[in-house]
PDB file of N, CA and C in Angstrom:
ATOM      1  N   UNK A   1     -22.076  31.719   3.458  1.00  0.00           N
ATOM      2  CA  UNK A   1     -20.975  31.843   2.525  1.00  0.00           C
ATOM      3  C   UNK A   1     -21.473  32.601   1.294  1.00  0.00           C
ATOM      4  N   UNK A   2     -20.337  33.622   0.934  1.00  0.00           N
ATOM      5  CA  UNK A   2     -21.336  34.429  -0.127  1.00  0.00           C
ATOM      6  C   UNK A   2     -21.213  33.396  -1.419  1.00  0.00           C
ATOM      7  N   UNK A   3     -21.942  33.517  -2.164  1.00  0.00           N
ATOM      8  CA  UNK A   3     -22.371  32.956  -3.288  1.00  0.00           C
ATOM      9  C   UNK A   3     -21.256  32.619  -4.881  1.00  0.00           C
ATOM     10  N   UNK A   4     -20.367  34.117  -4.561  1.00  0.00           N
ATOM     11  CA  UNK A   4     -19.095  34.343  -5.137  1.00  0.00           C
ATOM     12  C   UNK A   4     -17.733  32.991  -4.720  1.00  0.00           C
ATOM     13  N   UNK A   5     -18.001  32.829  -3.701  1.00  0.00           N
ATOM     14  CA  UNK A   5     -16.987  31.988  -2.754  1.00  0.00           C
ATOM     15  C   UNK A   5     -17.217  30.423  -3.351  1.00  0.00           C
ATOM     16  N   UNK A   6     -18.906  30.191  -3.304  1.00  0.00           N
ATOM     17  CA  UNK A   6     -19.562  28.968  -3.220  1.00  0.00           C
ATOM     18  C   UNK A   6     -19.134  28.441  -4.798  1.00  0.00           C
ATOM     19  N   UNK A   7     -18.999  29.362  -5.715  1.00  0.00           N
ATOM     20  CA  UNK A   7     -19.255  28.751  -7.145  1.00  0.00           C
ATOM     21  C   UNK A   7     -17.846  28.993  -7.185  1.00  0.00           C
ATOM     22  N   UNK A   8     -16.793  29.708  -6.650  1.00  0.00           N
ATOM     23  CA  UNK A   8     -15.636  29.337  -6.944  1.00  0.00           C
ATOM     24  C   UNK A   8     -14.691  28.205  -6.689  1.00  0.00           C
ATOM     25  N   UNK A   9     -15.549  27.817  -5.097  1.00  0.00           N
ATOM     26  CA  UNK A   9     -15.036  26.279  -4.607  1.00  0.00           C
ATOM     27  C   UNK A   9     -15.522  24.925  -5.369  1.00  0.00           C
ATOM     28  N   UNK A  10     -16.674  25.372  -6.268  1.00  0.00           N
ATOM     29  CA  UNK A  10     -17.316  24.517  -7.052  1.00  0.00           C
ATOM     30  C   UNK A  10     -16.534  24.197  -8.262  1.00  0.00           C
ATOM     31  N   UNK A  11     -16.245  24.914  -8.824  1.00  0.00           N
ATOM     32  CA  UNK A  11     -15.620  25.409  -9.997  1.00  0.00           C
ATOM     33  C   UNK A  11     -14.122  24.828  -9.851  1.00  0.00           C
ATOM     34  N   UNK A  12     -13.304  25.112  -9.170  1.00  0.00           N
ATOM     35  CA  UNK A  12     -12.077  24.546  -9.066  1.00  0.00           C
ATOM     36  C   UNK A  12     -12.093  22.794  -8.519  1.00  0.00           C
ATOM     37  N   UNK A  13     -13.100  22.614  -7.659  1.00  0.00           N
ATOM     38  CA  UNK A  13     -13.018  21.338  -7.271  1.00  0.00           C
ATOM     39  C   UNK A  13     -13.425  20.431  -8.784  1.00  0.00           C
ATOM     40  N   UNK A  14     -14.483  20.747  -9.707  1.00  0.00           N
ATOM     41  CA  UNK A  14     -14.993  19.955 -10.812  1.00  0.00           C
ATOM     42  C   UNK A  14     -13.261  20.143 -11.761  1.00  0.00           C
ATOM     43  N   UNK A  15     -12.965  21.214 -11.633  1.00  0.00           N
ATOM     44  CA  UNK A  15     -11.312  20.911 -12.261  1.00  0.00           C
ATOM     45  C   UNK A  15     -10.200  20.582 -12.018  1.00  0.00           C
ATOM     46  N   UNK A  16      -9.964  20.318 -10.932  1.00  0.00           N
ATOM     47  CA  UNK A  16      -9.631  19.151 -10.434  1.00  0.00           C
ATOM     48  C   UNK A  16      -9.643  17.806 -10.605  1.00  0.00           C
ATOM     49  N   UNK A  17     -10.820  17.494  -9.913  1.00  0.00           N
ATOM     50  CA  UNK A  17     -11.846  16.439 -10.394  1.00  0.00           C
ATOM     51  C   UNK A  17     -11.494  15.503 -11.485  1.00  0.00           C
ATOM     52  N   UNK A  18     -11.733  17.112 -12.882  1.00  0.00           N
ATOM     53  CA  UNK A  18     -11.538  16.440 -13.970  1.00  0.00           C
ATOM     54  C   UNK A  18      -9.768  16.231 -14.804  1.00  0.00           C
ATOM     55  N   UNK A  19      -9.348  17.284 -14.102  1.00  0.00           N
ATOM     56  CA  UNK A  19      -7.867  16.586 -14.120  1.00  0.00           C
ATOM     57  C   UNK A  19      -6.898  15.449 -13.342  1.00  0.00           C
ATOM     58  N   UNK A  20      -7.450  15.176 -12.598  1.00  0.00           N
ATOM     59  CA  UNK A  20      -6.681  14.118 -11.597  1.00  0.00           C
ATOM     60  C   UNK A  20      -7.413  13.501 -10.976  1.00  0.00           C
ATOM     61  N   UNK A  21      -9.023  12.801 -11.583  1.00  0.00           N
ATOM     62  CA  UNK A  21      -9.480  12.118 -10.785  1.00  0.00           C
ATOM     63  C   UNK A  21     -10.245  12.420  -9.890  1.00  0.00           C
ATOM     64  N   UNK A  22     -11.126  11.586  -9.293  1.00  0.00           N
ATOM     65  CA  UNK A  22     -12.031  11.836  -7.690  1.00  0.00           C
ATOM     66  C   UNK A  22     -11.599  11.379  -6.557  1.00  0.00           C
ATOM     67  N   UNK A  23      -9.957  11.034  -6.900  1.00  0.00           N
ATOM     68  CA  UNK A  23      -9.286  10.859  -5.678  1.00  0.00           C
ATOM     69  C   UNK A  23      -8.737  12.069  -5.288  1.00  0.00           C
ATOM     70  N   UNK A  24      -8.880  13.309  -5.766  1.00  0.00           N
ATOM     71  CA  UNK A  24      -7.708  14.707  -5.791  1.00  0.00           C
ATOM     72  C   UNK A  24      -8.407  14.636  -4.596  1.00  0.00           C
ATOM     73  N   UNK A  25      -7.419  15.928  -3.979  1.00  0.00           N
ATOM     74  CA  UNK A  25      -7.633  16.404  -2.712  1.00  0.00           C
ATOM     75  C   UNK A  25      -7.377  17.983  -2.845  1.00  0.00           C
ATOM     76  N   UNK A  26      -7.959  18.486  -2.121  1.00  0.00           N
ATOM     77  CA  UNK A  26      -7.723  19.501  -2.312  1.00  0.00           C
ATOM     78  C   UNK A  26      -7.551  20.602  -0.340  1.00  0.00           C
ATOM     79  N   UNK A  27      -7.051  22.017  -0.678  1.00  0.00           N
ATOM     80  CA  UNK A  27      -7.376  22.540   0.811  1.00  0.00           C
ATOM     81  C   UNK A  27      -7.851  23.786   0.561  1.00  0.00           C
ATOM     82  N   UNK A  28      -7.995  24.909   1.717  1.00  0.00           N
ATOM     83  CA  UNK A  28      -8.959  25.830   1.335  1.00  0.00           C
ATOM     84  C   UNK A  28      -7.930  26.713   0.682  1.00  0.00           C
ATOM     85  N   UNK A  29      -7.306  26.412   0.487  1.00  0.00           N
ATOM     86  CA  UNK A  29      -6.148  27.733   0.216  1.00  0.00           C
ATOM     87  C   UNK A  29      -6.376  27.676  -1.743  1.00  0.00           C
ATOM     88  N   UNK A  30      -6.178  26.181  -1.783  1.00  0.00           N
ATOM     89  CA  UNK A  30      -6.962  25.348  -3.683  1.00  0.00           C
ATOM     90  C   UNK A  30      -7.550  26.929  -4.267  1.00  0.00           C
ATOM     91  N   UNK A  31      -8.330  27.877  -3.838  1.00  0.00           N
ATOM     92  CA  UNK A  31      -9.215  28.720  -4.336  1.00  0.00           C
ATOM     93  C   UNK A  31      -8.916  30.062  -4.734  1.00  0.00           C
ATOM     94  N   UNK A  32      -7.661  30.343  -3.763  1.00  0.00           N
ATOM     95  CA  UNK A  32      -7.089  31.632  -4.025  1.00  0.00           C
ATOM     96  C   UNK A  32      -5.387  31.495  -4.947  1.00  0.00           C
ATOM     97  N   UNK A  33      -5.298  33.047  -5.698  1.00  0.00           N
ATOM     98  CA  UNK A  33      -4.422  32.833  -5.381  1.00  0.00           C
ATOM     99  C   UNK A  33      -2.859  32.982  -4.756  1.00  0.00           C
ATOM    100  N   UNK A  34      -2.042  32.693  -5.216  1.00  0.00           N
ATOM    101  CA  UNK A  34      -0.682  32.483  -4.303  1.00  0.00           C
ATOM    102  C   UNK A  34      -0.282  33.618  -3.571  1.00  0.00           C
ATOM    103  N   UNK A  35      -1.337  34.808  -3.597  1.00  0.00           N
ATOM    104  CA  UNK A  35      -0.619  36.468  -3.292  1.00  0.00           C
ATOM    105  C   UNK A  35      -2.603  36.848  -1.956  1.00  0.00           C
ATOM    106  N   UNK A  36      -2.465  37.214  -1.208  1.00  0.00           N
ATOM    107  CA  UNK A  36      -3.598  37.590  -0.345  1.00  0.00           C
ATOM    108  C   UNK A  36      -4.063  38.626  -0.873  1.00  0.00           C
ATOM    109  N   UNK A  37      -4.745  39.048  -2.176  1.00  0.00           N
ATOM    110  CA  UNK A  37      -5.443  39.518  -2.718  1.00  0.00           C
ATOM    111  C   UNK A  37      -6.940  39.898  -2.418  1.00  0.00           C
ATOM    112  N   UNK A  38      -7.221  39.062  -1.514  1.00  0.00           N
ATOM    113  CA  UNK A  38      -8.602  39.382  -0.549  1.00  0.00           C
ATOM    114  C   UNK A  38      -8.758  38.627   0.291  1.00  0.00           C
ATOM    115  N   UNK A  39      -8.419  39.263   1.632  1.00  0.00           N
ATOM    116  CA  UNK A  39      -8.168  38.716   2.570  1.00  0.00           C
ATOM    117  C   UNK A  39      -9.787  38.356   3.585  1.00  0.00           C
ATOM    118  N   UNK A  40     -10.506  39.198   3.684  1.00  0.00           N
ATOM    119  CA  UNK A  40     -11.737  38.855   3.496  1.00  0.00           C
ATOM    120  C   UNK A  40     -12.203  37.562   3.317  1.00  0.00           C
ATOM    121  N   UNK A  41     -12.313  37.575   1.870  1.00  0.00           N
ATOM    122  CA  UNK A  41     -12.691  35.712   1.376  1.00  0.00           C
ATOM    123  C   UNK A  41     -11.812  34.737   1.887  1.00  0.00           C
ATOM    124  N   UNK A  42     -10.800  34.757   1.920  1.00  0.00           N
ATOM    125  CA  UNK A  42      -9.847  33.744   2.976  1.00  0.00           C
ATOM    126  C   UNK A  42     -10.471  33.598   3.901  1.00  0.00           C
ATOM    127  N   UNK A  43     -10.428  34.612   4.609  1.00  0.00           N
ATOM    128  CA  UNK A  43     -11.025  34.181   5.949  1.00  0.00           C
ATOM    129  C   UNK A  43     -12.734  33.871   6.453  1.00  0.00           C
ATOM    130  N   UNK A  44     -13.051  33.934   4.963  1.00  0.00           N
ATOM    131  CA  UNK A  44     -14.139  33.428   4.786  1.00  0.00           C
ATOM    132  C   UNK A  44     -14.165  32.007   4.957  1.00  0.00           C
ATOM    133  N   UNK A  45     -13.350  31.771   3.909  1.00  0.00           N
ATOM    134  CA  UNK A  45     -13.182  30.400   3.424  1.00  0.00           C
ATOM    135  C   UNK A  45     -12.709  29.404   4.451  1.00  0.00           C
ATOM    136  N   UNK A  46     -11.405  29.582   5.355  1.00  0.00           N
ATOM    137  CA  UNK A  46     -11.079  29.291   6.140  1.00  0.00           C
ATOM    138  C   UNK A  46     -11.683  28.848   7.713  1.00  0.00           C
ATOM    139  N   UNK A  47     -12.465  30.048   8.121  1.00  0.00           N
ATOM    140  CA  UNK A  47     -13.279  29.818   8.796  1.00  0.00           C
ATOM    141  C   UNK A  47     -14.798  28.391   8.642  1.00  0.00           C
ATOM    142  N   UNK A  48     -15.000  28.684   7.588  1.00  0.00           N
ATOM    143  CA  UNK A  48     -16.267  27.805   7.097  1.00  0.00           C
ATOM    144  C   UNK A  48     -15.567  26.254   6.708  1.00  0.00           C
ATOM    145  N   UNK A  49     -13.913  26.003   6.159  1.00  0.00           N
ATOM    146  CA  UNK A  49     -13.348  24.940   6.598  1.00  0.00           C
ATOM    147  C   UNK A  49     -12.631  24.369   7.486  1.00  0.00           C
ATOM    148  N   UNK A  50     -12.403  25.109   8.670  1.00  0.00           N
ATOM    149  CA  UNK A  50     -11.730  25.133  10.344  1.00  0.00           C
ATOM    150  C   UNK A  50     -12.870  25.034  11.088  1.00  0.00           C
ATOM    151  N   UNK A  51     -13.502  26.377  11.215  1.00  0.00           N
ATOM    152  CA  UNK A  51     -14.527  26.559  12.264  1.00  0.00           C
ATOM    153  C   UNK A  51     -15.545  25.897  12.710  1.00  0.00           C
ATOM    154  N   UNK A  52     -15.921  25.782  10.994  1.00  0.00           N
ATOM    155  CA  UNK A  52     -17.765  25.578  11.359  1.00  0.00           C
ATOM    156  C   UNK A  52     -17.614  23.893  10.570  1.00  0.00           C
ATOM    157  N   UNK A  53     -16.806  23.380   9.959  1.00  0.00           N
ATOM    158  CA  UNK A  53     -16.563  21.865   9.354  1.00  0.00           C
ATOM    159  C   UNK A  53     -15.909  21.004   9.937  1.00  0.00           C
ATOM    160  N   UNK A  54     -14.710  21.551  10.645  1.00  0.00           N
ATOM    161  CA  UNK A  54     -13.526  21.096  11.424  1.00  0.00           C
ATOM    162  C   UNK A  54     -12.980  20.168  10.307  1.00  0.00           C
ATOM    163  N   UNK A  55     -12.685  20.707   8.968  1.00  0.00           N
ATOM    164  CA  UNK A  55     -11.882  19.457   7.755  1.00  0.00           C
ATOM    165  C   UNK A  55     -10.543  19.823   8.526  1.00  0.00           C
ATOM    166  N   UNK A  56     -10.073  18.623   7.907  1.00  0.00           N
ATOM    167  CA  UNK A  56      -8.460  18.526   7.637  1.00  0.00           C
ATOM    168  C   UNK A  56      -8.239  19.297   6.663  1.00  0.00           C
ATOM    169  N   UNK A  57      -6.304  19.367   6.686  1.00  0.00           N
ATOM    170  CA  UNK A  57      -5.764  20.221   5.854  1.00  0.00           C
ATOM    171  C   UNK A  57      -5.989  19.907   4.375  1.00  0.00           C
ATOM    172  N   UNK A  58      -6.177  18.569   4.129  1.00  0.00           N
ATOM    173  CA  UNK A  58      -6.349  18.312   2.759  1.00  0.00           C
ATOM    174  C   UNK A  58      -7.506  17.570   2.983  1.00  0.00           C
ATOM    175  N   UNK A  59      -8.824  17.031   1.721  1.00  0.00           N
ATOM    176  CA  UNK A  59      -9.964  16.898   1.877  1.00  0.00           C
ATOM    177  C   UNK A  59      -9.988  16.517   0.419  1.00  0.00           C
ATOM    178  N   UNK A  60     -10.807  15.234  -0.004  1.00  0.00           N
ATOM    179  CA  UNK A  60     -11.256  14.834  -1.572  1.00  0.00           C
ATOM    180  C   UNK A  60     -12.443  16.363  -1.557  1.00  0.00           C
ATOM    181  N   UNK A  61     -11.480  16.678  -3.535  1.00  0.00           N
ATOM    182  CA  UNK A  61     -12.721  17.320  -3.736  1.00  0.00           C
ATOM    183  C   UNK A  61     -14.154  17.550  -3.936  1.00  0.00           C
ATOM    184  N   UNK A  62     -14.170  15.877  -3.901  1.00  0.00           N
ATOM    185  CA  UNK A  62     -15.843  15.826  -4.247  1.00  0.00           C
ATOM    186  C   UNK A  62     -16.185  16.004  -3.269  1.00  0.00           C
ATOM    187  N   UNK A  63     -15.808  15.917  -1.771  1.00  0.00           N
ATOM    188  CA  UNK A  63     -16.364  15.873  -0.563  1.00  0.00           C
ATOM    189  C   UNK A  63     -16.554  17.376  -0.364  1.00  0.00           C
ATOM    190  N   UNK A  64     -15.853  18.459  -0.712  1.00  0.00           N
ATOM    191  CA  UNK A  64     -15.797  19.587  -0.560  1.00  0.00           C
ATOM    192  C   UNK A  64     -16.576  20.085  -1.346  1.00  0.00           C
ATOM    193  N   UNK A  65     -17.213  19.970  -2.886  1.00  0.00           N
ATOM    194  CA  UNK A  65     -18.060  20.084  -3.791  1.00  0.00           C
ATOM    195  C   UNK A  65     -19.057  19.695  -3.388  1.00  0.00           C
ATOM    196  N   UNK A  66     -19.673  18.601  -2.991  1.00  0.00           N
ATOM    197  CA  UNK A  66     -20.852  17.895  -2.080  1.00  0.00           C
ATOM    198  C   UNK A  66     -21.207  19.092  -0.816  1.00  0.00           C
ATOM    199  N   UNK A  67     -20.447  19.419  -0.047  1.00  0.00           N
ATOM    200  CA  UNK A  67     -20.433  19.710   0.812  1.00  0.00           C
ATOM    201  C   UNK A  67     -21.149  21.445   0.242  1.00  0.00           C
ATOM    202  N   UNK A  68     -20.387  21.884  -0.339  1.00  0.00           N
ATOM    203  CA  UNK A  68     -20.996  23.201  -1.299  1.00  0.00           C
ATOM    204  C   UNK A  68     -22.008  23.381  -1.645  1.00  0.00           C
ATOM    205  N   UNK A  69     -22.255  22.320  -2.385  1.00  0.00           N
ATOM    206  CA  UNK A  69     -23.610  22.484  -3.333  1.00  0.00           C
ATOM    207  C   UNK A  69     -24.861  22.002  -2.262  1.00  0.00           C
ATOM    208  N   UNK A  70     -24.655  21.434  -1.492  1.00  0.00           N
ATOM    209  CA  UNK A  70     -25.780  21.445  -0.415  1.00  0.00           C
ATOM    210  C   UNK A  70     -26.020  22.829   0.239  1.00  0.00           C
ATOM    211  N   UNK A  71     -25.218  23.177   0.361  1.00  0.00           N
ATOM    212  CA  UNK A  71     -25.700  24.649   1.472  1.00  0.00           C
ATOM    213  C   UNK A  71     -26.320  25.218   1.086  1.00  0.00           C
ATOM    214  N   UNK A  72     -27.375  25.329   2.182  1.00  0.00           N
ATOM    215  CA  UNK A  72     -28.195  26.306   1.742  1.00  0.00           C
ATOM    216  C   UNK A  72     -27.927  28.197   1.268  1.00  0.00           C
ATOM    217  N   UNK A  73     -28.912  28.584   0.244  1.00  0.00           N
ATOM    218  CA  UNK A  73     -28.142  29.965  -0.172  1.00  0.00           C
ATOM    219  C   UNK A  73     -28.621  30.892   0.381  1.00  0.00           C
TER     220      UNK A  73
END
């Protein structure tokens, strides 16, 4: 996952987080936004939460932040 991707899923999940708790949930879509502006990173993103994670559509963000900040870079 490029590195650009990694600190953006980071970044939105801690704001989250800090607006609604460590119960929020979030999905991969949370990162972009509302217009396919780079379709690329979607299917970055998507893939690495379908493919290679098998999450559900919605997911606590800390689990998705956890899940981030472990990977290796």
């Amino acid at each position: 996952m490029r590195s650009q991707l990694k600190q953006k899923i980071i970044d939105v999940c801690e704001q989250k987080i800090a607006k609604k708790g460590e119960g929020v949930g979030v999905s991969f879509y949370a990162f972009f936004a509302n217009k396919n502006d780079d379709p690329e990173l979607l299917m970055e993103a998507a893939s690495w939460w379908i493919m290679e994670h098998k999450l559900d559509h919605f997911e606590k963000a800390v689990k998705i932040k956890q899940l981030v900040e472990t990977m290796e870079s």
